[in-house]
PDB file of N, CA and C in Angstrom:
ATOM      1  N   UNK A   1       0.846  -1.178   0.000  1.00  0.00           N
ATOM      2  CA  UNK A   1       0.000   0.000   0.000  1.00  0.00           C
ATOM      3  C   UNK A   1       0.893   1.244   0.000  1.00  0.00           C
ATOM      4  N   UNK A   2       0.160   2.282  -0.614  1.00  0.00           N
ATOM      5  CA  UNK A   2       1.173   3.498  -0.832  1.00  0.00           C
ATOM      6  C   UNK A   2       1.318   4.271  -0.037  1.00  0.00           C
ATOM      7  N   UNK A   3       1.742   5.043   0.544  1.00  0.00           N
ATOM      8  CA  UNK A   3       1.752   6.242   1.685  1.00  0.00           C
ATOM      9  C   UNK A   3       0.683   6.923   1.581  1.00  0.00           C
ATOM     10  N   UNK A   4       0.412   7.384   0.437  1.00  0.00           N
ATOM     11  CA  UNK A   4      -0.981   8.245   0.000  1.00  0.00           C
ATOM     12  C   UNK A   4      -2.396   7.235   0.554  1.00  0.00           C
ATOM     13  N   UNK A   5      -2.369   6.135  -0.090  1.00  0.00           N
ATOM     14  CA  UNK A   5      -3.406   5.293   0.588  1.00  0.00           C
ATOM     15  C   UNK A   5      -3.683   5.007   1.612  1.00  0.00           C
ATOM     16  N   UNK A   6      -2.560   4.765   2.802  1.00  0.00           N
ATOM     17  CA  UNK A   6      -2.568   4.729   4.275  1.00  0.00           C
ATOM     18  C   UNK A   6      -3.021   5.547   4.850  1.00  0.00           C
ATOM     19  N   UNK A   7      -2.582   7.100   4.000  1.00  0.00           N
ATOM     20  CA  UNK A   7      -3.252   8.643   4.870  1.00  0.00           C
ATOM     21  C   UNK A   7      -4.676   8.185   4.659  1.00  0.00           C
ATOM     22  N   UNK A   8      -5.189   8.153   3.222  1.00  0.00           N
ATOM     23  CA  UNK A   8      -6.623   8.038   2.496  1.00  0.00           C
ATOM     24  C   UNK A   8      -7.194   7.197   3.575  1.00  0.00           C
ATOM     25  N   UNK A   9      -6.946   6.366   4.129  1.00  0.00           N
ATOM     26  CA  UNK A   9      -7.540   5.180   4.913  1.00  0.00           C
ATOM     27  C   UNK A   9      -7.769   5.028   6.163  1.00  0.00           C
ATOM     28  N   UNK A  10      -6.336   5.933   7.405  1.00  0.00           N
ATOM     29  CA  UNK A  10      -6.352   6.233   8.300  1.00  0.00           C
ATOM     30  C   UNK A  10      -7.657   7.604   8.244  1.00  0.00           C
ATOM     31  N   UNK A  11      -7.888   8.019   7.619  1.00  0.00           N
ATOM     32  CA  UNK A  11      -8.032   9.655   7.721  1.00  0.00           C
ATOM     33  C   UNK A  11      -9.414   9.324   7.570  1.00  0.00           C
ATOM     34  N   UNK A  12      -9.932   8.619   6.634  1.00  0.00           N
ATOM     35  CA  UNK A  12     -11.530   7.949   6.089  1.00  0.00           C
ATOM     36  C   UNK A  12     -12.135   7.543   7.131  1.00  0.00           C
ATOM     37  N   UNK A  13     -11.249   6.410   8.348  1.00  0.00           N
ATOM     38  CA  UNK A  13     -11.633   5.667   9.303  1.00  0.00           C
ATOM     39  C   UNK A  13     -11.611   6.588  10.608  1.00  0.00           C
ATOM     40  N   UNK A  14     -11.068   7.841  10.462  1.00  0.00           N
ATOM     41  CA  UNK A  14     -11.069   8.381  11.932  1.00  0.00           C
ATOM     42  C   UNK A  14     -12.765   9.409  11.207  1.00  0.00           C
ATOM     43  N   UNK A  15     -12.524  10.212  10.685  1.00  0.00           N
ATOM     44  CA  UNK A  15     -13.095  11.685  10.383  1.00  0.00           C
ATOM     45  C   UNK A  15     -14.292  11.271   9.788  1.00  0.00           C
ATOM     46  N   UNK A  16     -14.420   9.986   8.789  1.00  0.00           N
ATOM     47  CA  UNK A  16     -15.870  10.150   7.994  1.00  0.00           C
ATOM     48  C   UNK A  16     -15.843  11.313   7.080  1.00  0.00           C
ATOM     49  N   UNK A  17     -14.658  11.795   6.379  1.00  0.00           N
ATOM     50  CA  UNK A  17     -14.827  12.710   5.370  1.00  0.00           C
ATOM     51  C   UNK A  17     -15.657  13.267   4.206  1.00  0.00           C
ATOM     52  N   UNK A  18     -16.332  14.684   4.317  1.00  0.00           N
ATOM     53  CA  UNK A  18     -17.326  14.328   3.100  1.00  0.00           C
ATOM     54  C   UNK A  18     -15.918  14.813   1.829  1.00  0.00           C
ATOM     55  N   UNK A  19     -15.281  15.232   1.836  1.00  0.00           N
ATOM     56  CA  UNK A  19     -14.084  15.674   0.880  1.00  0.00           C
ATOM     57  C   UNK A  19     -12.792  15.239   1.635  1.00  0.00           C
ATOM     58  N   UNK A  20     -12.282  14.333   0.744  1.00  0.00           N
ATOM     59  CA  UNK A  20     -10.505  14.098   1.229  1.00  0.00           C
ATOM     60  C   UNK A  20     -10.163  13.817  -0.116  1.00  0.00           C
ATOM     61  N   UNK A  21      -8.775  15.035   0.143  1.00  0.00           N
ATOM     62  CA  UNK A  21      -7.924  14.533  -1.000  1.00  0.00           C
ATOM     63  C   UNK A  21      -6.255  14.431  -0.481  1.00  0.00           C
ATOM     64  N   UNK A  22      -6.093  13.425  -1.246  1.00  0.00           N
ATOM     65  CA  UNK A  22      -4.508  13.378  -0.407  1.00  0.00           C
ATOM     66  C   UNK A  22      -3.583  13.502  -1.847  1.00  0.00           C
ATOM     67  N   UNK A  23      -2.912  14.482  -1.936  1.00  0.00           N
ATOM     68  CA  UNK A  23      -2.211  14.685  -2.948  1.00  0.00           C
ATOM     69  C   UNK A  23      -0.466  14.784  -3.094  1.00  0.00           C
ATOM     70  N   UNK A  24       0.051  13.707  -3.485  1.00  0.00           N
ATOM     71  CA  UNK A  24       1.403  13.804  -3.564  1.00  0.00           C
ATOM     72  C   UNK A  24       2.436  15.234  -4.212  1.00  0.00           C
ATOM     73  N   UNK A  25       2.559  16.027  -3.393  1.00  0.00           N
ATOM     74  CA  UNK A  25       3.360  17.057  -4.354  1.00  0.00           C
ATOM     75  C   UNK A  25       4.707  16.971  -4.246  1.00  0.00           C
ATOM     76  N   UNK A  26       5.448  15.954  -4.145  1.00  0.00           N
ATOM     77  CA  UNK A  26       6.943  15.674  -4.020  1.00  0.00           C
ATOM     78  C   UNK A  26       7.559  15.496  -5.231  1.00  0.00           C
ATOM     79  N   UNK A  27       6.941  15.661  -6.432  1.00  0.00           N
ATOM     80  CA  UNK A  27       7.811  15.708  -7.412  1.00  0.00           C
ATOM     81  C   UNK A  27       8.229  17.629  -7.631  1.00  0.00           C
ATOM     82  N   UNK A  28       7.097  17.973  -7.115  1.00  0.00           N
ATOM     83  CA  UNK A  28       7.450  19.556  -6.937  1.00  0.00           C
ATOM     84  C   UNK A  28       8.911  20.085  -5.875  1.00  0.00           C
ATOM     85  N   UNK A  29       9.224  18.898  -5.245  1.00  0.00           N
ATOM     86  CA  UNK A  29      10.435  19.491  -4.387  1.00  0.00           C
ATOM     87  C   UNK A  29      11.627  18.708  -4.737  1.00  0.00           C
ATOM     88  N   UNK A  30      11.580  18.381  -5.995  1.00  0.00           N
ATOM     89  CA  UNK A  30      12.694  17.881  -6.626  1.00  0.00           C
ATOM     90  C   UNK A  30      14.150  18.572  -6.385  1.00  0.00           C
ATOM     91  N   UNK A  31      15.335  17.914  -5.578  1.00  0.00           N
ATOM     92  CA  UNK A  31      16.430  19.045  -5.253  1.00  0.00           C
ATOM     93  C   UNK A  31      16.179  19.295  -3.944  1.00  0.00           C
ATOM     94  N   UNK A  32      15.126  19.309  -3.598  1.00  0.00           N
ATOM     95  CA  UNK A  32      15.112  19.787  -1.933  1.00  0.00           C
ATOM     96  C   UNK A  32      15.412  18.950  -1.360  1.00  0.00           C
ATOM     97  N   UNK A  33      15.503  19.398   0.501  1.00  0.00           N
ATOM     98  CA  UNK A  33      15.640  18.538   1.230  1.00  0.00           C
ATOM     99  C   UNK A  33      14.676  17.396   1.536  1.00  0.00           C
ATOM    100  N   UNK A  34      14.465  16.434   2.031  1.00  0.00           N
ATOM    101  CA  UNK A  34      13.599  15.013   2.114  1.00  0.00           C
ATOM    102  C   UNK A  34      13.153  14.354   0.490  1.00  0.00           C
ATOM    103  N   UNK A  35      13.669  15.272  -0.305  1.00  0.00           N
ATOM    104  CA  UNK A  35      12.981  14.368  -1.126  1.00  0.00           C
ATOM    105  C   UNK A  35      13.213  13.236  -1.282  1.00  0.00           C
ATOM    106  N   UNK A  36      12.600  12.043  -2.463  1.00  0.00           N
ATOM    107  CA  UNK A  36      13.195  10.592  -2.632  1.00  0.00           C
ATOM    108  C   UNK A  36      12.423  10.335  -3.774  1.00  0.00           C
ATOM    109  N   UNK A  37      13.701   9.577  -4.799  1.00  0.00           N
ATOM    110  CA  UNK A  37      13.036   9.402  -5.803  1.00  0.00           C
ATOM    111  C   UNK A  37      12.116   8.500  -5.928  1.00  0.00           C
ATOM    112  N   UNK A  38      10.783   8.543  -6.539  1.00  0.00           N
ATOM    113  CA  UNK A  38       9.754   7.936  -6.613  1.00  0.00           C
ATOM    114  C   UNK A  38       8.681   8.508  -5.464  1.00  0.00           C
ATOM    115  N   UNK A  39       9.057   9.663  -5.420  1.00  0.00           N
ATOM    116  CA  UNK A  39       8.032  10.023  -4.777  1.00  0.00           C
ATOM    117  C   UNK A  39       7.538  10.281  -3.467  1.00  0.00           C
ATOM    118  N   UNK A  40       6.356  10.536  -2.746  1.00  0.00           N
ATOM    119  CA  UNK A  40       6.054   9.931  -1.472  1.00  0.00           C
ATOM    120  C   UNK A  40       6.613  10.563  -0.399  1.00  0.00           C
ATOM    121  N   UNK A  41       7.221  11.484  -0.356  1.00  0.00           N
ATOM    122  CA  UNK A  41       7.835  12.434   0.972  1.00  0.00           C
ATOM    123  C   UNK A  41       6.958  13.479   1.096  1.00  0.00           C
ATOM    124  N   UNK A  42       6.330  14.384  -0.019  1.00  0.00           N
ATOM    125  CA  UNK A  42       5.966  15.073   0.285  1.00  0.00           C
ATOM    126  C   UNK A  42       4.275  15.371   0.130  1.00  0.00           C
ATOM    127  N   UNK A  43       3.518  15.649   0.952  1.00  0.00           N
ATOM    128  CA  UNK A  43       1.654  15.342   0.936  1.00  0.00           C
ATOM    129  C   UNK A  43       0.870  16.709   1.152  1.00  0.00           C
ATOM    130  N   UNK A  44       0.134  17.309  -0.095  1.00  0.00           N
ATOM    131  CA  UNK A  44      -0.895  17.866   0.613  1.00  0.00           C
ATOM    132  C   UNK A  44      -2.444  17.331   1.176  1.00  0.00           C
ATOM    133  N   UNK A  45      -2.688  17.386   2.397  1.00  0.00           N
ATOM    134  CA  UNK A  45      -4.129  16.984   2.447  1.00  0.00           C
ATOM    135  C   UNK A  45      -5.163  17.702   2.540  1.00  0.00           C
ATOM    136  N   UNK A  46      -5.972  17.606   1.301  1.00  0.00           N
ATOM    137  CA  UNK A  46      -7.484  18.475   1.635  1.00  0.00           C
ATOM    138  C   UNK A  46      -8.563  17.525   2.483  1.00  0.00           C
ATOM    139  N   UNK A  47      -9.264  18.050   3.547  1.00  0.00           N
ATOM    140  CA  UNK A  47      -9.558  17.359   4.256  1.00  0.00           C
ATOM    141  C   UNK A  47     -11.125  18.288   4.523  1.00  0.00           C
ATOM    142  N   UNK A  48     -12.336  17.469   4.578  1.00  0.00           N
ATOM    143  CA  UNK A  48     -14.090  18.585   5.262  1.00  0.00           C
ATOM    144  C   UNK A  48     -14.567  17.529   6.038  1.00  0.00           C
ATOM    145  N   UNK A  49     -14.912  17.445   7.047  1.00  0.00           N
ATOM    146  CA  UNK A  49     -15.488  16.588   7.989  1.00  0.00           C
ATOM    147  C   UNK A  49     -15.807  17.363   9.218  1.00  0.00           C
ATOM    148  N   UNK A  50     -17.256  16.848   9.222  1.00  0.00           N
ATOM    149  CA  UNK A  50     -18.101  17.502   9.914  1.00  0.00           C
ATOM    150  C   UNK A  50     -17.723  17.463  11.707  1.00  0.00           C
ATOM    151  N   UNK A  51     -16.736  16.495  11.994  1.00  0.00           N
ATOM    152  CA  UNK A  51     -16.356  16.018  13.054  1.00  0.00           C
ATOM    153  C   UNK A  51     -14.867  17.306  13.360  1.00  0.00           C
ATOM    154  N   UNK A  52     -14.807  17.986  12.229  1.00  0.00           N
ATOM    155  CA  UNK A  52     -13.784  18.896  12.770  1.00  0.00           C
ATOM    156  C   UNK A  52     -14.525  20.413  13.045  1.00  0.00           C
ATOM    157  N   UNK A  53     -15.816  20.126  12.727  1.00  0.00           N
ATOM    158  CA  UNK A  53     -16.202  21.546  13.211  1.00  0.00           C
ATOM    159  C   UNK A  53     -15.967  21.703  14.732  1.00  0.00           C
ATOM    160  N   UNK A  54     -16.125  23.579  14.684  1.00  0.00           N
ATOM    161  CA  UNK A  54     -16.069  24.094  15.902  1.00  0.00           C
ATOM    162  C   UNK A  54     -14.896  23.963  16.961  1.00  0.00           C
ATOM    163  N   UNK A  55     -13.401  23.111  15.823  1.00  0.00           N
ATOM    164  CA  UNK A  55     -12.171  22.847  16.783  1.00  0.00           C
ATOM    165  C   UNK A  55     -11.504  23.976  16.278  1.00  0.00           C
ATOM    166  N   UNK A  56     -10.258  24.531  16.829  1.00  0.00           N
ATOM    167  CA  UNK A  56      -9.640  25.703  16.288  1.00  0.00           C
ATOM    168  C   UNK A  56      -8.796  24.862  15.367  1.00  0.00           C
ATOM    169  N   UNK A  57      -7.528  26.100  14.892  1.00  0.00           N
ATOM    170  CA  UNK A  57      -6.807  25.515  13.616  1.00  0.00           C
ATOM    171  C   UNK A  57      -6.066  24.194  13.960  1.00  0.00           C
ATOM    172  N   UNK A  58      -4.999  24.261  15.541  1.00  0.00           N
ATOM    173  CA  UNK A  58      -4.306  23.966  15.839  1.00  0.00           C
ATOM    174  C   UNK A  58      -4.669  22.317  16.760  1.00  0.00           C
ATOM    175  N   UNK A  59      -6.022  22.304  17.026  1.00  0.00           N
ATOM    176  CA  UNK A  59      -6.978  21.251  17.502  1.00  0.00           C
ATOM    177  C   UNK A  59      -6.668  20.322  16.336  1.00  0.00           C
ATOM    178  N   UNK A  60      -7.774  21.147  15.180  1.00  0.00           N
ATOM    179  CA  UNK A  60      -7.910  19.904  13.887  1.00  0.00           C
ATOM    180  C   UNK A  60      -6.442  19.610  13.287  1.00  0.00           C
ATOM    181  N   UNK A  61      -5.275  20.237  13.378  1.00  0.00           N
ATOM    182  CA  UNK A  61      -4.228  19.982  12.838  1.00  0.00           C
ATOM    183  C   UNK A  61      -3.657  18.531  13.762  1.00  0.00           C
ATOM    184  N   UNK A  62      -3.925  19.077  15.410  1.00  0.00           N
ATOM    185  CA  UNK A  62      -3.521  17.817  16.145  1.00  0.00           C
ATOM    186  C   UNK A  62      -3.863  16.721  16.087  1.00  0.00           C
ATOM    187  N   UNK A  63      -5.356  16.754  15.972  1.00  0.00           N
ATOM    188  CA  UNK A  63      -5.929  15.399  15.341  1.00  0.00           C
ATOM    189  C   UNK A  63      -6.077  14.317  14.143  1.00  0.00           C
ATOM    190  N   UNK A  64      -5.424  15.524  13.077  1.00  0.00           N
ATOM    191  CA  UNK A  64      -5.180  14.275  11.979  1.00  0.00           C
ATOM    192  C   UNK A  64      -3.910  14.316  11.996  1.00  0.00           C
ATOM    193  N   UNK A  65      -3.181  14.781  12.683  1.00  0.00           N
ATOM    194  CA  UNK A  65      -1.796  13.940  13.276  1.00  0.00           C
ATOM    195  C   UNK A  65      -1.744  12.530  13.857  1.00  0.00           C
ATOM    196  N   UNK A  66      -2.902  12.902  14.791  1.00  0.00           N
ATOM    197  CA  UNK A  66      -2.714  11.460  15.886  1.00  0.00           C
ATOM    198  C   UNK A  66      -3.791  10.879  15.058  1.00  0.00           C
ATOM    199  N   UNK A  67      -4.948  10.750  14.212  1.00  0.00           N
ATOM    200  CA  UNK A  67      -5.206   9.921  13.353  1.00  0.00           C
ATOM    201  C   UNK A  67      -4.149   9.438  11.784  1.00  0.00           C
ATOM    202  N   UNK A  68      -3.491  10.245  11.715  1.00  0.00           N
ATOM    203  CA  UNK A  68      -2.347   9.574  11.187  1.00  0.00           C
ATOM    204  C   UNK A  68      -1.525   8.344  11.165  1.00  0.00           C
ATOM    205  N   UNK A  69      -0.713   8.950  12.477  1.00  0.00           N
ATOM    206  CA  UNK A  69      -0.273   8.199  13.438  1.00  0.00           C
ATOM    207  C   UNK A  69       1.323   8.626  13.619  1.00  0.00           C
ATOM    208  N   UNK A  70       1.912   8.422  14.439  1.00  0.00           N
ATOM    209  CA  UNK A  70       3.541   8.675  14.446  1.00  0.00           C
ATOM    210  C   UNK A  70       4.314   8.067  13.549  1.00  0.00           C
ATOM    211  N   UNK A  71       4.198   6.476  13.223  1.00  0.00           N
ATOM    212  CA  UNK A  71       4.994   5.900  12.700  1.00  0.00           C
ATOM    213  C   UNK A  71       4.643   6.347  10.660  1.00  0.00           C
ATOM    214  N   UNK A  72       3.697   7.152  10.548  1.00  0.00           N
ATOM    215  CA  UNK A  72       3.306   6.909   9.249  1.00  0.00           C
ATOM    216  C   UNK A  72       3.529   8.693   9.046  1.00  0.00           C
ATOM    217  N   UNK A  73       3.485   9.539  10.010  1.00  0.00           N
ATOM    218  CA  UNK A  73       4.166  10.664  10.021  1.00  0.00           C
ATOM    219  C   UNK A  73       5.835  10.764   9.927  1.00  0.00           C
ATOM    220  N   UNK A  74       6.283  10.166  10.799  1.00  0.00           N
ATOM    221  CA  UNK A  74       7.677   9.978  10.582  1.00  0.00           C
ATOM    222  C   UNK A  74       8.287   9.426   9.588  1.00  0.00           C
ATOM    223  N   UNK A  75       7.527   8.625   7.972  1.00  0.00           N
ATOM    224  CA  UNK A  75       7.875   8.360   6.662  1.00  0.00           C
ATOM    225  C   UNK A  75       8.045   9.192   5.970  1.00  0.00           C
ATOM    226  N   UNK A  76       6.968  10.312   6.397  1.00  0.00           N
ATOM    227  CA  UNK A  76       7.111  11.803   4.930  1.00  0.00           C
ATOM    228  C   UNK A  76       7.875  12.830   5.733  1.00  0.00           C
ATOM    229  N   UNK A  77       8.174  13.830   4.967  1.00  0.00           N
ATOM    230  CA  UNK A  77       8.987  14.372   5.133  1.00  0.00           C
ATOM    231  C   UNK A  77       8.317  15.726   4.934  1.00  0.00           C
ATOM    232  N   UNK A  78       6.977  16.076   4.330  1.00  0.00           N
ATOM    233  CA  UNK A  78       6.272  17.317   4.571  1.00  0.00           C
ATOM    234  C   UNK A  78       4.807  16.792   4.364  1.00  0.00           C
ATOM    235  N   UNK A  79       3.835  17.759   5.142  1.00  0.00           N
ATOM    236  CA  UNK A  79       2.888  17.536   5.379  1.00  0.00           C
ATOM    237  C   UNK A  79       1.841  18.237   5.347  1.00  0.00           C
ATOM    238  N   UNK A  80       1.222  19.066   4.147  1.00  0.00           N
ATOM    239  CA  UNK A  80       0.384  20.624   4.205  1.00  0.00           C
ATOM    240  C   UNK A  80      -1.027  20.261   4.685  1.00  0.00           C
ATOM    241  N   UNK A  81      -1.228  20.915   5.371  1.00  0.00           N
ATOM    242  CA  UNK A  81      -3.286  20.331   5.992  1.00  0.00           C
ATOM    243  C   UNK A  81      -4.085  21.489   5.534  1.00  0.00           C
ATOM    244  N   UNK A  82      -4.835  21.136   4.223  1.00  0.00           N
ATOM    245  CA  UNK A  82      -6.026  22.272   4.200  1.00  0.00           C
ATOM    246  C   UNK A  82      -7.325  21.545   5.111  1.00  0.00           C
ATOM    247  N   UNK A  83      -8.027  22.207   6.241  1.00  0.00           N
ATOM    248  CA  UNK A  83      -8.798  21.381   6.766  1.00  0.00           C
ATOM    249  C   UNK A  83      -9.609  22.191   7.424  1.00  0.00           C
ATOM    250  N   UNK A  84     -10.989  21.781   7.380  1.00  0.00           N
ATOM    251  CA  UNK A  84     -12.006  22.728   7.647  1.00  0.00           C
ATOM    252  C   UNK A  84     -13.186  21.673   8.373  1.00  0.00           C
ATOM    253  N   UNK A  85     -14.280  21.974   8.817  1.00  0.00           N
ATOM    254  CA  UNK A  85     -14.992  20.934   9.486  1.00  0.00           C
ATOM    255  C   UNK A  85     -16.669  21.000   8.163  1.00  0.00           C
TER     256      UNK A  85
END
């Protein structure tokens, strides 16, 4: 399974998302630091779930951290959260 799919799956099973998109933009940091070829270091996630209303920015950011998880955070190497409830 791909890194992208694990987010897609962890993130589906915590939040009930009505919009998730998990989008690889690591070919965009080609040359930078963390990158790796083939991909997969670097993630934006668009994320709407009704379960994040009414948390502040820094709440919903914490929580699809720890629905993440540590060990699947500590694979990528950047991580952008558009996320709204």
């Amino acid at each position: 399974m791909t890194i992208a799919a694990e987010i897609e799956a962890r993130l589906t099973a915590a939040f009930a998302p009505v919009l998730l998109k998990v989008i690889d933009e690591s070919e965009a940091h080609r040359g930078h630091a963390g990158y790796r070829d083939g991909g997969e270091s670097h993630f934006r996630v668009v994320l709407r779930a009704p379960s994040l209303a009414g948390m502040g920015r820094i709440a919903r950011h914490r929580a699809v951290h720890a629905a993440i998880g540590p060990d699947l955070v500590g694979r990528i190497h950047a991580l952008a959260l558009d996320l709204d409830g």
